[in-house]
N, C-alpha and C. Protein backbone atom coordinates (compact mmCIF):
# COMPACT_ATOMS: atom_id res chain seq x y z
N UNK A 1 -35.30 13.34 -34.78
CA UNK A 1 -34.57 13.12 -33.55
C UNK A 1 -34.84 11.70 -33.04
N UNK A 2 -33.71 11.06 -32.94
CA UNK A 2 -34.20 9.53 -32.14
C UNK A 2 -34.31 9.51 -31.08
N UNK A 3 -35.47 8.73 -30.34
CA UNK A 3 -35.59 8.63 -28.95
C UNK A 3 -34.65 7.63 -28.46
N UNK A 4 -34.21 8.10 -26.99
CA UNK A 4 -33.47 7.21 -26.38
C UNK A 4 -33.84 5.82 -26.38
N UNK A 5 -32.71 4.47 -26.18
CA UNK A 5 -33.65 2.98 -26.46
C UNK A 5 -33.27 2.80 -25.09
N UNK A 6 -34.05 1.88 -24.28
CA UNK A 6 -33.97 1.43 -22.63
C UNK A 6 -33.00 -0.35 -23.24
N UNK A 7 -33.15 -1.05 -24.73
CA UNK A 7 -32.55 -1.96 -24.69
C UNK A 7 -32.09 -2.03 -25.91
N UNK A 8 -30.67 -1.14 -26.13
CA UNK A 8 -30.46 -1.04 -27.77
C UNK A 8 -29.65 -2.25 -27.79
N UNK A 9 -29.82 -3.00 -26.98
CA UNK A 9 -28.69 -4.52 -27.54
C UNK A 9 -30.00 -5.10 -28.71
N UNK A 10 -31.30 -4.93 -28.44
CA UNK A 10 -32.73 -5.76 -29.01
C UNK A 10 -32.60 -4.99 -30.22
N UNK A 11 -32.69 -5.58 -31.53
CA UNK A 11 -33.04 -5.15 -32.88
C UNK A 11 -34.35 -4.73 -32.44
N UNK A 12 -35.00 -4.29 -33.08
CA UNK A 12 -36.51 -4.13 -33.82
C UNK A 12 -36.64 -4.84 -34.67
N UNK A 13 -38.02 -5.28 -35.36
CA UNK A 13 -38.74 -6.26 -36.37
C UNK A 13 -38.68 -4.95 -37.48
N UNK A 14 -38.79 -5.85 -38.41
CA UNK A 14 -38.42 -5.15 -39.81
C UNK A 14 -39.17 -3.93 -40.10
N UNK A 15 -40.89 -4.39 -39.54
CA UNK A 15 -41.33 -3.44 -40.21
C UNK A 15 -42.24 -3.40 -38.82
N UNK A 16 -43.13 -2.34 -38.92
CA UNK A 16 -44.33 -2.13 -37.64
C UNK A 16 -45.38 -2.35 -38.00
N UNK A 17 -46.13 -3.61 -37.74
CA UNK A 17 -47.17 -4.67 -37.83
C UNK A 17 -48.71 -3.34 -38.39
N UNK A 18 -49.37 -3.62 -39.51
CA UNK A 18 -50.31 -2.88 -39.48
C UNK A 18 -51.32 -3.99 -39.98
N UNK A 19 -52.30 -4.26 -39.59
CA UNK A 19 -53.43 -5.33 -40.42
C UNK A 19 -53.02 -5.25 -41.18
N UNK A 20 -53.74 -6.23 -42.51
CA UNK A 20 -53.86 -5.75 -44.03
C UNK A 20 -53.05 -4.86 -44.83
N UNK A 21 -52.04 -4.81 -44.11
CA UNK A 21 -50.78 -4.02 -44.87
C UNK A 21 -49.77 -4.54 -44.88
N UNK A 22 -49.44 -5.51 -44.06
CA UNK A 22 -48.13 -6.57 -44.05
C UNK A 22 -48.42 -7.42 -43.72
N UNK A 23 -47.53 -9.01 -43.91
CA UNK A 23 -47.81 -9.92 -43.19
C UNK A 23 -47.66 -9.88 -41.63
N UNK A 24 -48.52 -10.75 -41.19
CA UNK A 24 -48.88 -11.05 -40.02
C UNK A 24 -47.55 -11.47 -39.42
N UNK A 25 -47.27 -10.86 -38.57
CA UNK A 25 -45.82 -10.80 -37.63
C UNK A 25 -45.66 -12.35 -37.43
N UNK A 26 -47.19 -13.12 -36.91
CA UNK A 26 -46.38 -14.85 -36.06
C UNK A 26 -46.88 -15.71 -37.28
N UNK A 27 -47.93 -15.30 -37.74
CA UNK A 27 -49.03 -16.28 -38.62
C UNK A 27 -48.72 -16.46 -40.04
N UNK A 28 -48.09 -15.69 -40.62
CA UNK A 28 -47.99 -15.62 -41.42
C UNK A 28 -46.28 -15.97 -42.47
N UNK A 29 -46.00 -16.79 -42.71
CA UNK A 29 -44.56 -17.62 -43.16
C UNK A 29 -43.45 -16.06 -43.35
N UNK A 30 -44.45 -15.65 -44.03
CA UNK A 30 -43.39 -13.59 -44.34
C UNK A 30 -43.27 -13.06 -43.15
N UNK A 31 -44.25 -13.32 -41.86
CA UNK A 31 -43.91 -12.17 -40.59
C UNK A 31 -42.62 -11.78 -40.19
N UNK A 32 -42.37 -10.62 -39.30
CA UNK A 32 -41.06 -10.58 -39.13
C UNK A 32 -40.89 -11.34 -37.94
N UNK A 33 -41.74 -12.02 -37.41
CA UNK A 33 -41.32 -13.11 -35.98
C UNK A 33 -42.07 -14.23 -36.40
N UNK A 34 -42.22 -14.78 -37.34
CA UNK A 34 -43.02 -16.31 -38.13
C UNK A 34 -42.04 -17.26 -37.27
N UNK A 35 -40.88 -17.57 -37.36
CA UNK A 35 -40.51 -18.41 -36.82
C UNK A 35 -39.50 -18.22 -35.00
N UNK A 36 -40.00 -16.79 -35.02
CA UNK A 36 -39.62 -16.51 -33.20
C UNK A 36 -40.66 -17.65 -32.60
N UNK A 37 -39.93 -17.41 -31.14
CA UNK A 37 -41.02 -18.22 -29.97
C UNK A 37 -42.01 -17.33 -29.87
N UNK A 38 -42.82 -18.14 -29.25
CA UNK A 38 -44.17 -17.49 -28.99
C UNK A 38 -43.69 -16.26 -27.79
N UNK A 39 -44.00 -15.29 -27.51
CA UNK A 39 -43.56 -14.17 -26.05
C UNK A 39 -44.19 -14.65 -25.43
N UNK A 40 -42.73 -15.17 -24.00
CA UNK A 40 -43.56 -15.61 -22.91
C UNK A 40 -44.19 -15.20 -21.87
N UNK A 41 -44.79 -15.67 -21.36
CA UNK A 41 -45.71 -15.19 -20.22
C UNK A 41 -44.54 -14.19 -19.13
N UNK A 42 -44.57 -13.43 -18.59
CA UNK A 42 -43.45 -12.65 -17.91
C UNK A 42 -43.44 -13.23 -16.79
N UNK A 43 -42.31 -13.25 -15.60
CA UNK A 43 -42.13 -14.10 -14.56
C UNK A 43 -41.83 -13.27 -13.87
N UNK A 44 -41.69 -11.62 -14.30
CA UNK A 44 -42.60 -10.52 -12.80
C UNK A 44 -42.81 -9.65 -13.82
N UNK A 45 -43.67 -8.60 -12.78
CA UNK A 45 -44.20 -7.67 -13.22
C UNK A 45 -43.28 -6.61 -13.26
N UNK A 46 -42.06 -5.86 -13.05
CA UNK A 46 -41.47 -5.14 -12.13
C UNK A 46 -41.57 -4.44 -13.78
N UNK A 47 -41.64 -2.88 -13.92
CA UNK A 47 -41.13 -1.64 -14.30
C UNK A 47 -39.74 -2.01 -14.60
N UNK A 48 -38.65 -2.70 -13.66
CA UNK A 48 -37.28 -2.84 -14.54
C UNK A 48 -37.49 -3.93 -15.32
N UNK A 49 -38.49 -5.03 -15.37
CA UNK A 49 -38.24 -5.83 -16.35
C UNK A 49 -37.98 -5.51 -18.05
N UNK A 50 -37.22 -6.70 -18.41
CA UNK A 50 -36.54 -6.24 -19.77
C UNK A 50 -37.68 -6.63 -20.74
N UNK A 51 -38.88 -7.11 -20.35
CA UNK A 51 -40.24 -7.01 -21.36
C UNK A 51 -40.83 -6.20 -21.47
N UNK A 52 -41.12 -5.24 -20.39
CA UNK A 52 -41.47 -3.65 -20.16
C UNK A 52 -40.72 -2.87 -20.70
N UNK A 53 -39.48 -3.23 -20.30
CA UNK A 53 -38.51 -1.85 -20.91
C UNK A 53 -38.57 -2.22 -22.79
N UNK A 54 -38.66 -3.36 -23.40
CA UNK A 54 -38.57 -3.42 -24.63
C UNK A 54 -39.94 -3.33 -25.46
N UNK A 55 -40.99 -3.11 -24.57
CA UNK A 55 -42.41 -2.91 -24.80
C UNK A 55 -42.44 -0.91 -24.95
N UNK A 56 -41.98 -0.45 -23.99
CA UNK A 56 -41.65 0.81 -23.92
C UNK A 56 -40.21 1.22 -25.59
N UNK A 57 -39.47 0.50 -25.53
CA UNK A 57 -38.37 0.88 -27.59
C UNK A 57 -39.60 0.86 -27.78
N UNK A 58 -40.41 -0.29 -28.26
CA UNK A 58 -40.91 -0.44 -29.39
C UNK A 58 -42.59 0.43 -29.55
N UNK A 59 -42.79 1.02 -28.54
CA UNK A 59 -43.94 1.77 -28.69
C UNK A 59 -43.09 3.30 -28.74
N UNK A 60 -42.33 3.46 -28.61
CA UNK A 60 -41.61 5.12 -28.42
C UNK A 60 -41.08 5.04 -29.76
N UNK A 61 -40.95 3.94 -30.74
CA UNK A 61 -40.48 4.00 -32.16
C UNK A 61 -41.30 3.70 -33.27
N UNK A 62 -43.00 3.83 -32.40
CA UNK A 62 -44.21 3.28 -33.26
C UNK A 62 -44.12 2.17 -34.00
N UNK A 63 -43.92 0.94 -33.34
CA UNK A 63 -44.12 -0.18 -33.08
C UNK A 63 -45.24 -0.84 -32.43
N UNK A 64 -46.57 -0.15 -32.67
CA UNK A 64 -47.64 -0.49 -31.71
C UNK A 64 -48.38 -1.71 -31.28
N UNK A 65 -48.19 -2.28 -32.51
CA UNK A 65 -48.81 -3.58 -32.11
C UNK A 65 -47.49 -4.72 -31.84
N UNK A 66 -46.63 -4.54 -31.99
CA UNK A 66 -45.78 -5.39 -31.07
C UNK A 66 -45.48 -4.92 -29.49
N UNK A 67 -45.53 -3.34 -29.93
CA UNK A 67 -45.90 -3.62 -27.60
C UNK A 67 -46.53 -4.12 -27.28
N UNK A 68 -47.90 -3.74 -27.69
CA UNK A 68 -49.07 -4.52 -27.04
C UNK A 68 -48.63 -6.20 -26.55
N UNK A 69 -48.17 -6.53 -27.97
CA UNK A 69 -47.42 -8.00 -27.52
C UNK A 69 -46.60 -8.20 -26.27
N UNK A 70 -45.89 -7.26 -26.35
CA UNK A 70 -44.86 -7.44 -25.11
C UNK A 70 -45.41 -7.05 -23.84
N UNK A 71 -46.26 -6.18 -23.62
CA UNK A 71 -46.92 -5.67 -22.52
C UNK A 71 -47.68 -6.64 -22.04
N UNK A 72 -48.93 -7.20 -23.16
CA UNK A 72 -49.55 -8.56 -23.07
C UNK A 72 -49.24 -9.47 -21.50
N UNK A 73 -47.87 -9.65 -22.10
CA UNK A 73 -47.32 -11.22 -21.04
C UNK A 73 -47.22 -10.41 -19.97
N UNK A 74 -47.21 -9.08 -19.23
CA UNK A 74 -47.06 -8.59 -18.06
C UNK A 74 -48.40 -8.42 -17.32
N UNK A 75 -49.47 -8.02 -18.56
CA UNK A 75 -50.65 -7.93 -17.99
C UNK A 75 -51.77 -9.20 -17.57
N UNK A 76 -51.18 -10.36 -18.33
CA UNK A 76 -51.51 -11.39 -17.63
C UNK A 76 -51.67 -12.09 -16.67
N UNK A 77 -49.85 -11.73 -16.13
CA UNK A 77 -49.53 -12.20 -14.62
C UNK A 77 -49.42 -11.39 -13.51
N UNK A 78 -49.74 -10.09 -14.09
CA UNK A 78 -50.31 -9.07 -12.35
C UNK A 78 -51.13 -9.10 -12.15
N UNK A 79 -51.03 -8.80 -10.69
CA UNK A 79 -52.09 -9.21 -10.08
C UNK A 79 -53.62 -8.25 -10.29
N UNK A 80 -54.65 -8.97 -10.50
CA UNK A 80 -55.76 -8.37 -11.03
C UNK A 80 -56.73 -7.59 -9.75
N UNK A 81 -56.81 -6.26 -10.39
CA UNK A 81 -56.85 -5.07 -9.42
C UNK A 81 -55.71 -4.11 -9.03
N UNK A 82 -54.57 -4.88 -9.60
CA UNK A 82 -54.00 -3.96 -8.64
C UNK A 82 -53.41 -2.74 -10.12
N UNK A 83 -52.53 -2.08 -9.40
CA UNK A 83 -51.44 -1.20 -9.86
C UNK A 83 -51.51 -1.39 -11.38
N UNK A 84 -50.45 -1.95 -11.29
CA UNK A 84 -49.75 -2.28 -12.40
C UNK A 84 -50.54 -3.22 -13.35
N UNK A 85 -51.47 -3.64 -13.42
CA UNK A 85 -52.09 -4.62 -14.06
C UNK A 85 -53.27 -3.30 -14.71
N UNK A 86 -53.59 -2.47 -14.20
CA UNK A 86 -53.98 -1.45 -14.53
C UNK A 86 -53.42 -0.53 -15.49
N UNK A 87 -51.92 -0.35 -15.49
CA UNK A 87 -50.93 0.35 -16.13
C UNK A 87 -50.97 -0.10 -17.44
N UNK A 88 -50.59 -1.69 -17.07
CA UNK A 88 -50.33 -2.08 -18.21
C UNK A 88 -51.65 -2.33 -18.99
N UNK A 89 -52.98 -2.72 -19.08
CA UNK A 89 -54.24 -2.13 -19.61
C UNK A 89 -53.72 -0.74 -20.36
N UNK A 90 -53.58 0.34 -19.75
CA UNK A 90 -53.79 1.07 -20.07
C UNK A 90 -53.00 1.45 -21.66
N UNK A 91 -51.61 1.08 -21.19
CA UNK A 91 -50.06 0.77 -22.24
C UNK A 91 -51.27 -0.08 -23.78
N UNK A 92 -51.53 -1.35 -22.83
CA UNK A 92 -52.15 -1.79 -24.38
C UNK A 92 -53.66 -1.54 -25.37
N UNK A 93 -54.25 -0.33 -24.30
CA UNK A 93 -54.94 0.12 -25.24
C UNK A 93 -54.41 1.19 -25.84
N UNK A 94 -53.34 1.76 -25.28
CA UNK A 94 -53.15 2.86 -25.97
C UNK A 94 -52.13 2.22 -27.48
N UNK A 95 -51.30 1.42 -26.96
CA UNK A 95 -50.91 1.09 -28.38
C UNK A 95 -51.95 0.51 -29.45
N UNK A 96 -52.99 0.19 -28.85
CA UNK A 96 -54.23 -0.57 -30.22
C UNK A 96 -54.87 0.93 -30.50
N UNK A 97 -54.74 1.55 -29.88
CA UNK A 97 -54.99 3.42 -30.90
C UNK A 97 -54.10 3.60 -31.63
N UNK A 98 -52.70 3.76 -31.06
CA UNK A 98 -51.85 3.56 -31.72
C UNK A 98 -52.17 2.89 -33.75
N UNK A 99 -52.20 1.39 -33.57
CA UNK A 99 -52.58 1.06 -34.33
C UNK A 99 -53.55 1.57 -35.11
N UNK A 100 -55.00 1.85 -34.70
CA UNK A 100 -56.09 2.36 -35.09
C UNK A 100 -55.68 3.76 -35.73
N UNK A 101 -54.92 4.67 -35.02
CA UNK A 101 -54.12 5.68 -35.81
C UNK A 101 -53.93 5.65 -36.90
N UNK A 102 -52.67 4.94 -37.35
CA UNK A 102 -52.73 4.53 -38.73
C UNK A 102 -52.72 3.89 -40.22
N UNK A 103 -53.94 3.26 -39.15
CA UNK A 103 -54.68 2.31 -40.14
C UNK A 103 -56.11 3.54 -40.61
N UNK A 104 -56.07 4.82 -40.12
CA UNK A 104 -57.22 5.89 -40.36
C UNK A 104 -58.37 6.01 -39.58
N UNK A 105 -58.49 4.70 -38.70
CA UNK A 105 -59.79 4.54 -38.09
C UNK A 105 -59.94 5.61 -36.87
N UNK A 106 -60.22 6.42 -36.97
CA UNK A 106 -60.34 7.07 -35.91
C UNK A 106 -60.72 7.21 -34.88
N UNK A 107 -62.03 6.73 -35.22
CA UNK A 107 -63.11 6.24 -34.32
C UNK A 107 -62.66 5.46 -33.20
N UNK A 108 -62.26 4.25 -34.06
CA UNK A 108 -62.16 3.24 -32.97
C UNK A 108 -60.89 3.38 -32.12
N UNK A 109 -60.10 4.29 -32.58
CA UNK A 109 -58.77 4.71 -31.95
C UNK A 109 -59.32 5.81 -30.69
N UNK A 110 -60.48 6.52 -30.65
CA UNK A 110 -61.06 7.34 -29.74
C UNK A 110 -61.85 6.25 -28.63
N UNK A 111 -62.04 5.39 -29.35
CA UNK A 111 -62.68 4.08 -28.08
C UNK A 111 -61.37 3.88 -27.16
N UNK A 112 -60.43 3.34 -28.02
CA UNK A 112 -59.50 2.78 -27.03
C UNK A 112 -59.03 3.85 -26.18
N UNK A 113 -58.89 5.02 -26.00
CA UNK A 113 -58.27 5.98 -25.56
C UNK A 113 -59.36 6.93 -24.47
N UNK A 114 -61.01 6.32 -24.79
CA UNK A 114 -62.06 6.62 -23.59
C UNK A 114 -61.51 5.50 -22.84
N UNK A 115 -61.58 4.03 -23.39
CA UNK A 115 -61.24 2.96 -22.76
C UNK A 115 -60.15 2.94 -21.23
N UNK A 116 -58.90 3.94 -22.03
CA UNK A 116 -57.67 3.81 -20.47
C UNK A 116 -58.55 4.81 -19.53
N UNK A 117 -59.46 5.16 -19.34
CA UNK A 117 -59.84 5.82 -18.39
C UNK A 117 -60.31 5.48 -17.46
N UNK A 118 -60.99 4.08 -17.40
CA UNK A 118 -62.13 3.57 -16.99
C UNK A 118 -61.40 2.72 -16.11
């Protein structure tokens, strides 16, 4: 069953970034964003923004370590303490479990996921 997309105009990247199993999404000449811009810093925080909403496709289609990316630039520029700067913490540890998922590590996928609690 496909989940609904909040921005189906946005492709997805070819493949869903795993360490040591594909090339490196920016670093690497093969990534599927080697020659994208760098993701910029977000210029609000808002729940309707279209970096949130495309951070939200790409983690609802296990894309984990490119949310994190996209979430990234939101959690930078809220404000620290509050709300949402909290939220979004939380969004990017859960996608680095995500990751940790399945790559097998379990462990460290149970850190990140004591981690959103705190």
């Amino acid at each position: 069953m496909l989940r609904p997309r909040c921005l189906p105009e946005k492709r997805f990247p070819s493949y869903a970034y795993l360490p040591g199993r594909q090339p490196h999404p920016v670093r690497d000449p093969a990534g599927h964003s080697y020659h994208s811009e760098a993701m910029p810093l977000a210029a609000e925080t808002s729940l309707d923004s279209d970096m949130f909403l495309w951070g939200l496709d790409l983690f609802n289609h296990g894309y984990y370590w490119e949310a994190h990316e996209a979430w990234e630039g939101l959690w930078q520029v809220a404000d620290r303490g509050g709300p949402l700067r909290m939220l979004f913490k939380g969004l990017i540890l859960l996608s680095a479990a995500g990751v940790k998922i399945r790559e097998g590590k379990q462990a460290a996928a149970m850190r990140h996921g004591v981690t959103t609690r705190k």
